[in-house]
N, C-alpha and C. Protein backbone atom coordinates (compact mmCIF):
# COMPACT_ATOMS: atom_id res chain seq x y z
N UNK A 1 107.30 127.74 84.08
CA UNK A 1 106.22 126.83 83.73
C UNK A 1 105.93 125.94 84.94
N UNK A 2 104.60 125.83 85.06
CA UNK A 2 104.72 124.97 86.47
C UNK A 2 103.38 123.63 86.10
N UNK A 3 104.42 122.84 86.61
CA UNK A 3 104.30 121.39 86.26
C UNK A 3 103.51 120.82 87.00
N UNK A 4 103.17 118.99 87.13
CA UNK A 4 102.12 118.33 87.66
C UNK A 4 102.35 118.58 88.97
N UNK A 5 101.60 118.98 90.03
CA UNK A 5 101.75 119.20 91.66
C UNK A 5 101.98 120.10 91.90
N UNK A 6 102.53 121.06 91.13
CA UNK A 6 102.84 122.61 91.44
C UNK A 6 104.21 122.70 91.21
N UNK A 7 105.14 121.68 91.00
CA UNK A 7 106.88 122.01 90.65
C UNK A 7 107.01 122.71 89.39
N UNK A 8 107.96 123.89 90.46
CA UNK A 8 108.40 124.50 89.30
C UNK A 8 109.72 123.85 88.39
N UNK A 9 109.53 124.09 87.13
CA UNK A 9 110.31 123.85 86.40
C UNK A 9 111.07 124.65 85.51
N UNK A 10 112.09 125.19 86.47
CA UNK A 10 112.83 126.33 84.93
C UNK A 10 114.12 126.01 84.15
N UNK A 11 114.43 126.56 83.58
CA UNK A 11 115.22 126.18 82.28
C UNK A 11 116.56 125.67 82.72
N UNK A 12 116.87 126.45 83.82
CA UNK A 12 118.11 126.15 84.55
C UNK A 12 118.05 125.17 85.42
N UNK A 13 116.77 124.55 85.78
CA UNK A 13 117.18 123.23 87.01
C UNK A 13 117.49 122.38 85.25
N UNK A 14 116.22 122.36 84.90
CA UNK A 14 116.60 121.18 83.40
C UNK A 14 117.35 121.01 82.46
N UNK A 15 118.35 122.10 82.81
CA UNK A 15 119.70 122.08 82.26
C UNK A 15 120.73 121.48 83.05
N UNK A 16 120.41 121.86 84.60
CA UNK A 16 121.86 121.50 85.11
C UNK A 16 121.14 119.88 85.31
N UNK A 17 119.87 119.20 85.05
CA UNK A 17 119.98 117.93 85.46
C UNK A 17 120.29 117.02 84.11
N UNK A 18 120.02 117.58 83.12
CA UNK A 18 120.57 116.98 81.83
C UNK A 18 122.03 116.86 82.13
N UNK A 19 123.21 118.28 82.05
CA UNK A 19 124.25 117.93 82.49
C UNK A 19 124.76 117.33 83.12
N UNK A 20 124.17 116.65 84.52
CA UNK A 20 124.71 115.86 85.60
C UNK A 20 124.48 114.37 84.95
N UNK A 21 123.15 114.24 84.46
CA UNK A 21 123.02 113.00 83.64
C UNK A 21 124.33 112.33 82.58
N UNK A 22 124.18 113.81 81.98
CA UNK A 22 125.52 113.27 80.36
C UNK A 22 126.88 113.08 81.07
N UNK A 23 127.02 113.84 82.16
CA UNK A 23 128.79 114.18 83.14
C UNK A 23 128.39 112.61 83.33
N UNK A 24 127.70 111.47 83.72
CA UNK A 24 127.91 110.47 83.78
C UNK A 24 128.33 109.43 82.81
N UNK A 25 128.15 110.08 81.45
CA UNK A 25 128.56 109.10 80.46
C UNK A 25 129.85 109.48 79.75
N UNK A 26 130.39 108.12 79.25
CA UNK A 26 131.44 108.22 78.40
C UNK A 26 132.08 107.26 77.56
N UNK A 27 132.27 107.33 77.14
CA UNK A 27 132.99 106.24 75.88
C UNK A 27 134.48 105.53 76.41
N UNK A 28 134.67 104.45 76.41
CA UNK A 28 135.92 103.76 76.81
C UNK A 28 136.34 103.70 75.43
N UNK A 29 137.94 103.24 75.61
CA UNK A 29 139.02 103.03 74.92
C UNK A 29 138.11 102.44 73.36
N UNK A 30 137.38 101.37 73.99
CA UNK A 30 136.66 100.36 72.97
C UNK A 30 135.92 100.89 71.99
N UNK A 31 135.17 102.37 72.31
CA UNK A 31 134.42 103.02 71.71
C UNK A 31 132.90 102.71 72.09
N UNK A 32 132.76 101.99 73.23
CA UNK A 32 131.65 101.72 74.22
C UNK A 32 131.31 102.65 74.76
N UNK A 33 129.96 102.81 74.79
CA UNK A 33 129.32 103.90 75.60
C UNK A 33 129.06 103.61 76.57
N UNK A 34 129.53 104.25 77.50
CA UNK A 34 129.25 103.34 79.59
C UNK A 34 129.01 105.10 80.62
N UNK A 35 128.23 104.08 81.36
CA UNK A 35 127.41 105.20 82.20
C UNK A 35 127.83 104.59 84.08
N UNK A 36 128.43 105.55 84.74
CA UNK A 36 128.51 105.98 85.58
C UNK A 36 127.86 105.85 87.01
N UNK A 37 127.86 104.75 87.65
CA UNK A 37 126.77 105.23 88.91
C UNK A 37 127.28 104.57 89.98
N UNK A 38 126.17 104.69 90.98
CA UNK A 38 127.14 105.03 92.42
C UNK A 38 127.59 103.18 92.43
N UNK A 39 127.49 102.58 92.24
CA UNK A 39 128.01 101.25 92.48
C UNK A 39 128.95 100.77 91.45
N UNK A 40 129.01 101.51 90.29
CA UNK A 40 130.00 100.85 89.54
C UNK A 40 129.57 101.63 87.69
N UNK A 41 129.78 100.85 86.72
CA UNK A 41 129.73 101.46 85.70
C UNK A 41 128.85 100.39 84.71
N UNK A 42 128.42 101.18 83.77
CA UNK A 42 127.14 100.22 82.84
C UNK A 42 127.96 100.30 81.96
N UNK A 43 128.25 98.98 80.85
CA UNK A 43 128.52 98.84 79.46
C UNK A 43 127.36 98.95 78.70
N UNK A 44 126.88 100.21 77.87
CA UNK A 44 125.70 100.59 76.88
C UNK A 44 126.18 100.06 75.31
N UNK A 45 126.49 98.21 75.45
CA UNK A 45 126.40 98.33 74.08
C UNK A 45 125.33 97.12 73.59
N UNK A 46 125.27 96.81 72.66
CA UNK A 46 124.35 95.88 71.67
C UNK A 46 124.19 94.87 72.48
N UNK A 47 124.48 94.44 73.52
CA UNK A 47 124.30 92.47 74.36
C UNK A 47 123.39 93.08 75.25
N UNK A 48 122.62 92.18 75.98
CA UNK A 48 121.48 92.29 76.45
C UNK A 48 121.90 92.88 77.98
N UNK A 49 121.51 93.31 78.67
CA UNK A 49 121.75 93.98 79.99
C UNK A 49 121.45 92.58 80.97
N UNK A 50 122.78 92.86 82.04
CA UNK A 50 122.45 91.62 83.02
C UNK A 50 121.36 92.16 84.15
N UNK A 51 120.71 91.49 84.83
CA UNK A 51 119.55 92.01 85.68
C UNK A 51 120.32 92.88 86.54
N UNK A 52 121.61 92.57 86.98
CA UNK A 52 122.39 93.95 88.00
C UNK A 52 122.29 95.41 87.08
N UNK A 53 123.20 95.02 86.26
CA UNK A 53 122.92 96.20 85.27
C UNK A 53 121.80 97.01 84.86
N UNK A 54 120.90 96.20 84.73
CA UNK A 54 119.46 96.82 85.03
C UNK A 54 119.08 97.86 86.18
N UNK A 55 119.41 96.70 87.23
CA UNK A 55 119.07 97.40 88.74
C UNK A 55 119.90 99.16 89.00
N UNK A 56 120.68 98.83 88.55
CA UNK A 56 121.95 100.11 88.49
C UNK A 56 121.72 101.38 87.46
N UNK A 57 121.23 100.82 86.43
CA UNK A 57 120.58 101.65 85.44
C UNK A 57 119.31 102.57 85.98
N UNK A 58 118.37 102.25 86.08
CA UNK A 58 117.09 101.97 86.42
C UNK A 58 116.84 102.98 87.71
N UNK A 59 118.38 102.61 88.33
CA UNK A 59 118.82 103.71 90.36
C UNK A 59 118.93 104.56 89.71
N UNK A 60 120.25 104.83 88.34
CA UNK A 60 120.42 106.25 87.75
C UNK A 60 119.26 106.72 87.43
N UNK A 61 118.41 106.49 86.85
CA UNK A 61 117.80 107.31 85.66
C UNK A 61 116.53 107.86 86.99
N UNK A 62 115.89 106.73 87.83
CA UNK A 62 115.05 107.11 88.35
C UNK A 62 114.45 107.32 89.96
N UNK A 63 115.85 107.00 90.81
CA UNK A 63 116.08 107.43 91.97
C UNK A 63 115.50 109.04 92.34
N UNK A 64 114.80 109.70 93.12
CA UNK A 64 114.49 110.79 93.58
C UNK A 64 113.73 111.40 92.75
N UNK A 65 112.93 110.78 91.70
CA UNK A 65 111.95 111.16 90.92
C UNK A 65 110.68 110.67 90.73
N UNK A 66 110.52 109.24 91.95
CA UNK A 66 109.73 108.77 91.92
C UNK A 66 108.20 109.71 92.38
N UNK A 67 107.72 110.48 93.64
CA UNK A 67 106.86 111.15 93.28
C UNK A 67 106.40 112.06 91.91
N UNK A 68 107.23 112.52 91.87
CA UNK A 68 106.74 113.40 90.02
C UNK A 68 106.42 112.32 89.15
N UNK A 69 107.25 110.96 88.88
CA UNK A 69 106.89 110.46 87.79
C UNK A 69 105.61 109.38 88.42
N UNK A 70 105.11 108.86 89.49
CA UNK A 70 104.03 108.81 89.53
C UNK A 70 102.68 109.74 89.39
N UNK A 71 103.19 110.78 89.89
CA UNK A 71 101.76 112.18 89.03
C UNK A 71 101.55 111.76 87.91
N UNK A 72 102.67 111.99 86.93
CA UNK A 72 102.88 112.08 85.78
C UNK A 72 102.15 110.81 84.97
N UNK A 73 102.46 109.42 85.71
CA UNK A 73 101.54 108.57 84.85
C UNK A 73 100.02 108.62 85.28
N UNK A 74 100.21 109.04 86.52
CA UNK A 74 98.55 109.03 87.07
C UNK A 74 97.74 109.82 85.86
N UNK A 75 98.41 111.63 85.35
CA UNK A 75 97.98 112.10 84.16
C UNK A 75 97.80 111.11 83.02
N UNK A 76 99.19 110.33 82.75
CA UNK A 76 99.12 109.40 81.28
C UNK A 76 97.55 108.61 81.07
N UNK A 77 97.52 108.11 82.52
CA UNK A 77 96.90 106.87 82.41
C UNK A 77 94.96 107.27 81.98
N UNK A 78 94.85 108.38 82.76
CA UNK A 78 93.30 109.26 82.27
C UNK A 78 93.58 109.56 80.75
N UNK A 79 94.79 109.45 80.23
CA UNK A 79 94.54 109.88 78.44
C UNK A 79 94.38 107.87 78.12
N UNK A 80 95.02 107.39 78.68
CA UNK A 80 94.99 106.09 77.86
C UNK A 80 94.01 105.60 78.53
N UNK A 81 93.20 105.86 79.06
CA UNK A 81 91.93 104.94 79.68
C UNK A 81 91.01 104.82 78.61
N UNK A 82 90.89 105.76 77.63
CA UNK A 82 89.97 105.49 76.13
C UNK A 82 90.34 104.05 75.71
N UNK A 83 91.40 103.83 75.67
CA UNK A 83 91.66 102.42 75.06
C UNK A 83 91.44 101.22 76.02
N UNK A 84 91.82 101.45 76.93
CA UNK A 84 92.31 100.39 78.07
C UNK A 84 90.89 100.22 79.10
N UNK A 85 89.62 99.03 79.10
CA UNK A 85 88.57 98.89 80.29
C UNK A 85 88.98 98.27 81.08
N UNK A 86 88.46 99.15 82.70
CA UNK A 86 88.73 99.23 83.94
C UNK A 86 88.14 97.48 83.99
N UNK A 87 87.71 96.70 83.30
CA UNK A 87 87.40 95.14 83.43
C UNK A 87 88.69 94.47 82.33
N UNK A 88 89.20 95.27 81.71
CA UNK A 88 90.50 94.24 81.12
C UNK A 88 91.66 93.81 82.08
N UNK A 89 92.84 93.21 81.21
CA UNK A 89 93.45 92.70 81.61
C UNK A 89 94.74 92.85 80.93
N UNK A 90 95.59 93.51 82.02
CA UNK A 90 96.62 94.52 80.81
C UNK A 90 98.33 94.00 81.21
N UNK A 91 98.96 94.08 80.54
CA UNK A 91 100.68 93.35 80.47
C UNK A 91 101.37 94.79 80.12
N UNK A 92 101.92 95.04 81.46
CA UNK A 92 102.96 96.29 81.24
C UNK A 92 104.47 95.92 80.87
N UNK A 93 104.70 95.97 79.10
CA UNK A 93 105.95 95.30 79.14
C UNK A 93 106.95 96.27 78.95
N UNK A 94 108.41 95.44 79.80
CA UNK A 94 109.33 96.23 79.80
C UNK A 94 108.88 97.61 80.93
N UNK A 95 108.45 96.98 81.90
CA UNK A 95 107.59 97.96 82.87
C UNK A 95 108.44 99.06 83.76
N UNK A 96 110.09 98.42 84.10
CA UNK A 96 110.54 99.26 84.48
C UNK A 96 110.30 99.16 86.12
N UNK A 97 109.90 100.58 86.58
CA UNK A 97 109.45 100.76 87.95
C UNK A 97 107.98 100.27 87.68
N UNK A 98 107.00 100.10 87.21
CA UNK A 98 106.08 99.66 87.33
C UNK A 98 105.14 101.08 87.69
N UNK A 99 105.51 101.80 87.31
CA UNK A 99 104.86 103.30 87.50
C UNK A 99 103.44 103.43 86.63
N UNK A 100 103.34 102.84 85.49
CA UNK A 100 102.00 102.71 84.56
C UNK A 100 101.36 101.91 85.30
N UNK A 101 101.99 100.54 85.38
CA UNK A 101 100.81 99.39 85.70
C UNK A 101 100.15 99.62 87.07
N UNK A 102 100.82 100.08 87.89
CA UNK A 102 100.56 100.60 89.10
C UNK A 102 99.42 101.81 89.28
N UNK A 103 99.29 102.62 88.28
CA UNK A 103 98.69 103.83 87.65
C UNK A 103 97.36 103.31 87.27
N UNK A 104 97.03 102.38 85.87
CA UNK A 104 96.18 102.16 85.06
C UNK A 104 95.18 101.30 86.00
N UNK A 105 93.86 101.95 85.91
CA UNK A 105 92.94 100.86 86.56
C UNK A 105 92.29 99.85 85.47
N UNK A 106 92.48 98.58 85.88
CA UNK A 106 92.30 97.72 85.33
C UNK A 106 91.53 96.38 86.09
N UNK A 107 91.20 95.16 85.71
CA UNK A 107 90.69 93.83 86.39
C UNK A 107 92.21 93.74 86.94
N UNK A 108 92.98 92.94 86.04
CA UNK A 108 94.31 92.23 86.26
C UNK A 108 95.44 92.76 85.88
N UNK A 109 96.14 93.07 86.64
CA UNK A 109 97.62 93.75 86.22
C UNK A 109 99.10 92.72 86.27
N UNK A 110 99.55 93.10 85.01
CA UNK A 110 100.62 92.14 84.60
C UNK A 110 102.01 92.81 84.97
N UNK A 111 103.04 92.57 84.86
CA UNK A 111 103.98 93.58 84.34
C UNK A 111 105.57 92.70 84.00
N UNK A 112 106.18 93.12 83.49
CA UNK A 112 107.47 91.91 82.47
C UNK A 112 109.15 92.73 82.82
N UNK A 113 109.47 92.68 83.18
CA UNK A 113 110.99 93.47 83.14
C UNK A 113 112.09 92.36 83.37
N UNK A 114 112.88 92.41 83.14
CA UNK A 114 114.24 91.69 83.53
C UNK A 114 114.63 92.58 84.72
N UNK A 115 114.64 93.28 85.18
CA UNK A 115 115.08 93.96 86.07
C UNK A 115 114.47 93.49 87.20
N UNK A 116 114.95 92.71 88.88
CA UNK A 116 114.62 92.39 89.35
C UNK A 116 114.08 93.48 90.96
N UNK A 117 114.53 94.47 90.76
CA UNK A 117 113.61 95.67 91.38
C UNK A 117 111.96 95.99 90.55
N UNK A 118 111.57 95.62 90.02
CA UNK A 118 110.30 95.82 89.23
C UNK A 118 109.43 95.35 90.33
N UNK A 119 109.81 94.17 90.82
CA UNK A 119 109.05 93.76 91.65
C UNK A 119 108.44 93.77 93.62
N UNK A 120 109.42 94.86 93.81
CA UNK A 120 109.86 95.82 94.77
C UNK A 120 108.58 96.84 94.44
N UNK A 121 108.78 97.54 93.31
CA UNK A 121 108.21 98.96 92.89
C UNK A 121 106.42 98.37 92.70
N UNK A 122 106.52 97.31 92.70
CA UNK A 122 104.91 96.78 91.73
C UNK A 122 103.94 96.91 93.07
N UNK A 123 102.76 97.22 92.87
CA UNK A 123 101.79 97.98 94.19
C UNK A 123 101.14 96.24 94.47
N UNK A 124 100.63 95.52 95.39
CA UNK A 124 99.71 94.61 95.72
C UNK A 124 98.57 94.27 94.22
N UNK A 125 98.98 92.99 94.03
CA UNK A 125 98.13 93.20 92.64
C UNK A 125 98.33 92.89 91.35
N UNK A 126 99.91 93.58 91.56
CA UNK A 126 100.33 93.39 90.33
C UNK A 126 101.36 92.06 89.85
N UNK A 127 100.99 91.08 89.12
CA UNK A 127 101.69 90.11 89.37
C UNK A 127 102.71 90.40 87.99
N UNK A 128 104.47 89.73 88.81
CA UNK A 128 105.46 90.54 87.79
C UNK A 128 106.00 89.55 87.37
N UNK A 129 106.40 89.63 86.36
CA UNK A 129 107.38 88.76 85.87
C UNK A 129 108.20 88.80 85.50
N UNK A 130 109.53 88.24 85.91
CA UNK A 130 110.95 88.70 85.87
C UNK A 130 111.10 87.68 84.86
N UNK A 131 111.49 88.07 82.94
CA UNK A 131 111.73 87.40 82.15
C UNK A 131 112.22 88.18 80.94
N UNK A 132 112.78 87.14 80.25
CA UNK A 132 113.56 88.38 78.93
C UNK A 132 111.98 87.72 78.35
N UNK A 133 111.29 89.27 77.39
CA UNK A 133 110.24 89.09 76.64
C UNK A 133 110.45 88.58 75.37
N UNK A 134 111.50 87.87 74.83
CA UNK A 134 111.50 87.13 73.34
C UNK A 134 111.19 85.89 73.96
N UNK A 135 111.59 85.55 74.66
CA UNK A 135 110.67 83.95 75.22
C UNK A 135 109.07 83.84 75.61
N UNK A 136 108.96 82.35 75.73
CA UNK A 136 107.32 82.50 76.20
C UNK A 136 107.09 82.77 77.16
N UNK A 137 105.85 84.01 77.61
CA UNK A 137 105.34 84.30 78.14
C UNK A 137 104.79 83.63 79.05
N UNK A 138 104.85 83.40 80.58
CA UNK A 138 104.36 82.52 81.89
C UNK A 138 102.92 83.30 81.59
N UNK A 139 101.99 83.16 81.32
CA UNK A 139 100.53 83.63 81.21
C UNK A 139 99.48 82.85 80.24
N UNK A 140 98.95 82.85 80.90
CA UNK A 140 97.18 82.05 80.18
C UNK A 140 97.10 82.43 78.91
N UNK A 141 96.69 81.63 77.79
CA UNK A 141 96.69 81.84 76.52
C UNK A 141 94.94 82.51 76.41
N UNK A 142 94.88 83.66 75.60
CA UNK A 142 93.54 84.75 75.84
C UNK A 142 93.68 85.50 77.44
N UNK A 143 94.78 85.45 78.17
CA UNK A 143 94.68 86.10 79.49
C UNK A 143 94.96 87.82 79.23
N UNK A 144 94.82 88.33 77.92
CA UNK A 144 95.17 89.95 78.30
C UNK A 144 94.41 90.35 77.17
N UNK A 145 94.55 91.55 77.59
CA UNK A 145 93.04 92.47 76.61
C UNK A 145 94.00 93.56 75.99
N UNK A 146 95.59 94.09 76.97
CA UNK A 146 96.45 95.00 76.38
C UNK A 146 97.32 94.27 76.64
N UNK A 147 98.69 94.82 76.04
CA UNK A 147 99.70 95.35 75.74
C UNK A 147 100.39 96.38 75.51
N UNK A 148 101.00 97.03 76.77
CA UNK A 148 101.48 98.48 76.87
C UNK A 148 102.89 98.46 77.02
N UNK A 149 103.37 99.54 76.53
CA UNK A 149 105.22 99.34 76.11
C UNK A 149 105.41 101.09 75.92
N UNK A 150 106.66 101.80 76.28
CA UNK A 150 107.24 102.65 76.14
C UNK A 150 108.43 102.68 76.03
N UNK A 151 109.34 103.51 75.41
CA UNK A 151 110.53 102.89 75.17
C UNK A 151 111.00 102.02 75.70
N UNK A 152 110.54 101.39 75.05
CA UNK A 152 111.35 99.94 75.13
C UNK A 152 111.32 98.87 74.13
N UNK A 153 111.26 98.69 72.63
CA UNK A 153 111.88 98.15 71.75
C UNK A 153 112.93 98.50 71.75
N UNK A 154 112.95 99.65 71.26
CA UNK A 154 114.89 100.13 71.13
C UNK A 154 115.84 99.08 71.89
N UNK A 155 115.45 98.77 73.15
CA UNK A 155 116.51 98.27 73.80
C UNK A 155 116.83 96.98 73.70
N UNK A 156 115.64 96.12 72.85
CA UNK A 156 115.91 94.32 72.35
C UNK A 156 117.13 94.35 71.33
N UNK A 157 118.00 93.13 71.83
CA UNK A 157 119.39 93.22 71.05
C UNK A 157 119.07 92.39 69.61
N UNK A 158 118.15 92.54 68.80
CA UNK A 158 117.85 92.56 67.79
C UNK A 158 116.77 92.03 67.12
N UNK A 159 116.89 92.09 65.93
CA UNK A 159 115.21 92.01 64.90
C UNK A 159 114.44 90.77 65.56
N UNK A 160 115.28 89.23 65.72
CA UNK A 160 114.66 88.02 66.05
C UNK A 160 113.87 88.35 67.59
N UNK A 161 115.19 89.10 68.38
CA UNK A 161 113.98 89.20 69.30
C UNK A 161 112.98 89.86 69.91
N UNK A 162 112.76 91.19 68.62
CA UNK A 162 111.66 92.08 68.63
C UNK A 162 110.40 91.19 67.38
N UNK A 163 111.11 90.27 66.83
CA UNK A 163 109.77 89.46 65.97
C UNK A 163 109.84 88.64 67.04
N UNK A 164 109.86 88.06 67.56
CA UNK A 164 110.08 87.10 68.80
C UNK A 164 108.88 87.65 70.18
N UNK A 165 109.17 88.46 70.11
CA UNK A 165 108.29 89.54 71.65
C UNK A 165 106.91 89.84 70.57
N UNK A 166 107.05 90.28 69.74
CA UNK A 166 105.44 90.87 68.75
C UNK A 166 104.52 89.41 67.95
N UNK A 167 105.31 88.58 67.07
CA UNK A 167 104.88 87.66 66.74
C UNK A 167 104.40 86.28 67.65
N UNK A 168 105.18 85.62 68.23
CA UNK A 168 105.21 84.90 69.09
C UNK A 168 104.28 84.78 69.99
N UNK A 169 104.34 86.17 71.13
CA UNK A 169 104.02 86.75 72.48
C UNK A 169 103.23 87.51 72.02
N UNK A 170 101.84 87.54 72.66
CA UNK A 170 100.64 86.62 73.44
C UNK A 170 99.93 86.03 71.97
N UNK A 171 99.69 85.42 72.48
CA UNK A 171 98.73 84.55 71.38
C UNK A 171 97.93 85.55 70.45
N UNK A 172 98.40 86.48 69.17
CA UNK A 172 97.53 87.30 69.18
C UNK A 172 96.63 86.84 68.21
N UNK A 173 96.69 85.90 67.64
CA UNK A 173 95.40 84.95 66.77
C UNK A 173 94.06 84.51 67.28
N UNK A 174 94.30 84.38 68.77
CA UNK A 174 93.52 83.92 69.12
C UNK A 174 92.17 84.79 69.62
N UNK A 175 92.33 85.84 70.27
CA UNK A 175 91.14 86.81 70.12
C UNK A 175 91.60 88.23 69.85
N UNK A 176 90.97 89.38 69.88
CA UNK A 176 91.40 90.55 69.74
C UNK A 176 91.79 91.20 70.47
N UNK A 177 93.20 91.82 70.41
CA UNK A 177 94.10 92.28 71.61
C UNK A 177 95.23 93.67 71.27
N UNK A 178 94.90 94.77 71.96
CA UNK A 178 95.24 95.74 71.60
C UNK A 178 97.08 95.59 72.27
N UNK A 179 97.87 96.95 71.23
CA UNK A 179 99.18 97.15 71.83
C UNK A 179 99.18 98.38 71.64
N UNK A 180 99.47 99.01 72.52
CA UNK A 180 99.68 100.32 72.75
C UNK A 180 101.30 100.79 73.13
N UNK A 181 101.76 101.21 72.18
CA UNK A 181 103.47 101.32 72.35
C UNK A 181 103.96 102.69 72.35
N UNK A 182 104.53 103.62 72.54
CA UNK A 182 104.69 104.97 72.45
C UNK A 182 106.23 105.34 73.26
C-alpha cells in the first residue's frame, strides 16, 4: 500500500515498529505501566505528567516521523477546512508537536501543551502556550472561533479537570464557537 509521498508501507515494517514501540514498555513491581527511552523511563500512571516527562514522551512517540506526520496533517487539515475559516481564529489544544496548528490555515493560531518543546516545533505565528488546560486560559475573552483536540482528553487526570478544560475554558456563552475533537 503506498502512503502520503510515496512511502511504502508493508505489513512487516508496521509490525516490527509496533514491536519496538511495546519492547519499550513495562510494568514495575507497583503494577505501573512505564515506558522506556533514551534518557530515562516514564511513569504511565493516573498523576499528571511533569513537562520533562512530556518532553521524553513526545521524543519516543515522535522523533524520525516528523516529515510523514506533517504530510499527513497537511491531508487532515483540507478535510477539516469545511469547518475551520481561513479568517478564524483557532486553539490547538493539547497540540503536542504543533503539527495541526502549523498545518491549518487560519487568521490566528493558538496552540496549549504542557510540554515545553511545543514551542520549538510551533512555525512563526503560532503563539503557544505552555499551561495545564483545566486552568484559565491566557487569551482574550471571544478571541477563538475553534477548538481543536485529538487524543487528548484521555490523558486529563480526571472528570474536574476535563469539566474544568470544556466548561470553564473559553468563554463558550459568550458567542458561537466550534470544538472539533477526534
Amino acid at each position: 500500500m503506498t502512503l502520503i509521498g510515496g512511502e511504502q508501507n508493508t505489513w512487516e515494517k508496521a509490525e516490527r515498529r509496533r514491536y519496538l514501540c511495546l519492547r519499550r514498555m513495562f510494568y514495575d513491581t507497583a503494577g505501573h505501566l512505564r515506558i522506556r527511552t533514551k534518557s530515562g523511563e516514564i511513569n504511565m500512571s493516573s498523576e499528571a505528567h511533569s513537562p520533562t516527562d512530556l518532553q521524553q514522551l513526545y521524543e519516543t512517540r515522535f522523533a524520525g516521523r516528523s516529515g510523514y506526520r506533517k504530510r499527513v496533517w497537511e491531508v487532515l487539515c483540507r478535510f477539516f477546512s469545511r469547518w475551520i475559516s481561513a479568517e478564524g481564529d483557532v486553539l490547538d489544544l493539547g497540540c503536542g508537536w504543533c503539527e495541526f496548528i502549523n498545518a491549518v490555515p487560519c487568521r490566528r493560531k493558538f496552540a496549549m501543551d504542557l510540554n515545553p518543546d511545543a514551542e520549538r516545533h510551533a512555525l512563526p505565528g503560532v503563539k503557544v502556550l505552555q499551561q495545564d488546560c483545566a486552568e484559565k486560559w491566557r487569551l482574550e475573552d471571544e478571541s477563538l472561533d475553534v477548538v481543536f483536540t485529538r487524543n487528548f482528553f484521555e490523558h486529563l487526570t480526571s472528570k474536574s479537570a476535563l469539566g474544568k478544560t470544556l466548561l470553564e475554558n473559553p468563554p463558550w456563552e459568550k458567542h458561537y464557537l466550534k470544538l472539533i475533537a477526534f
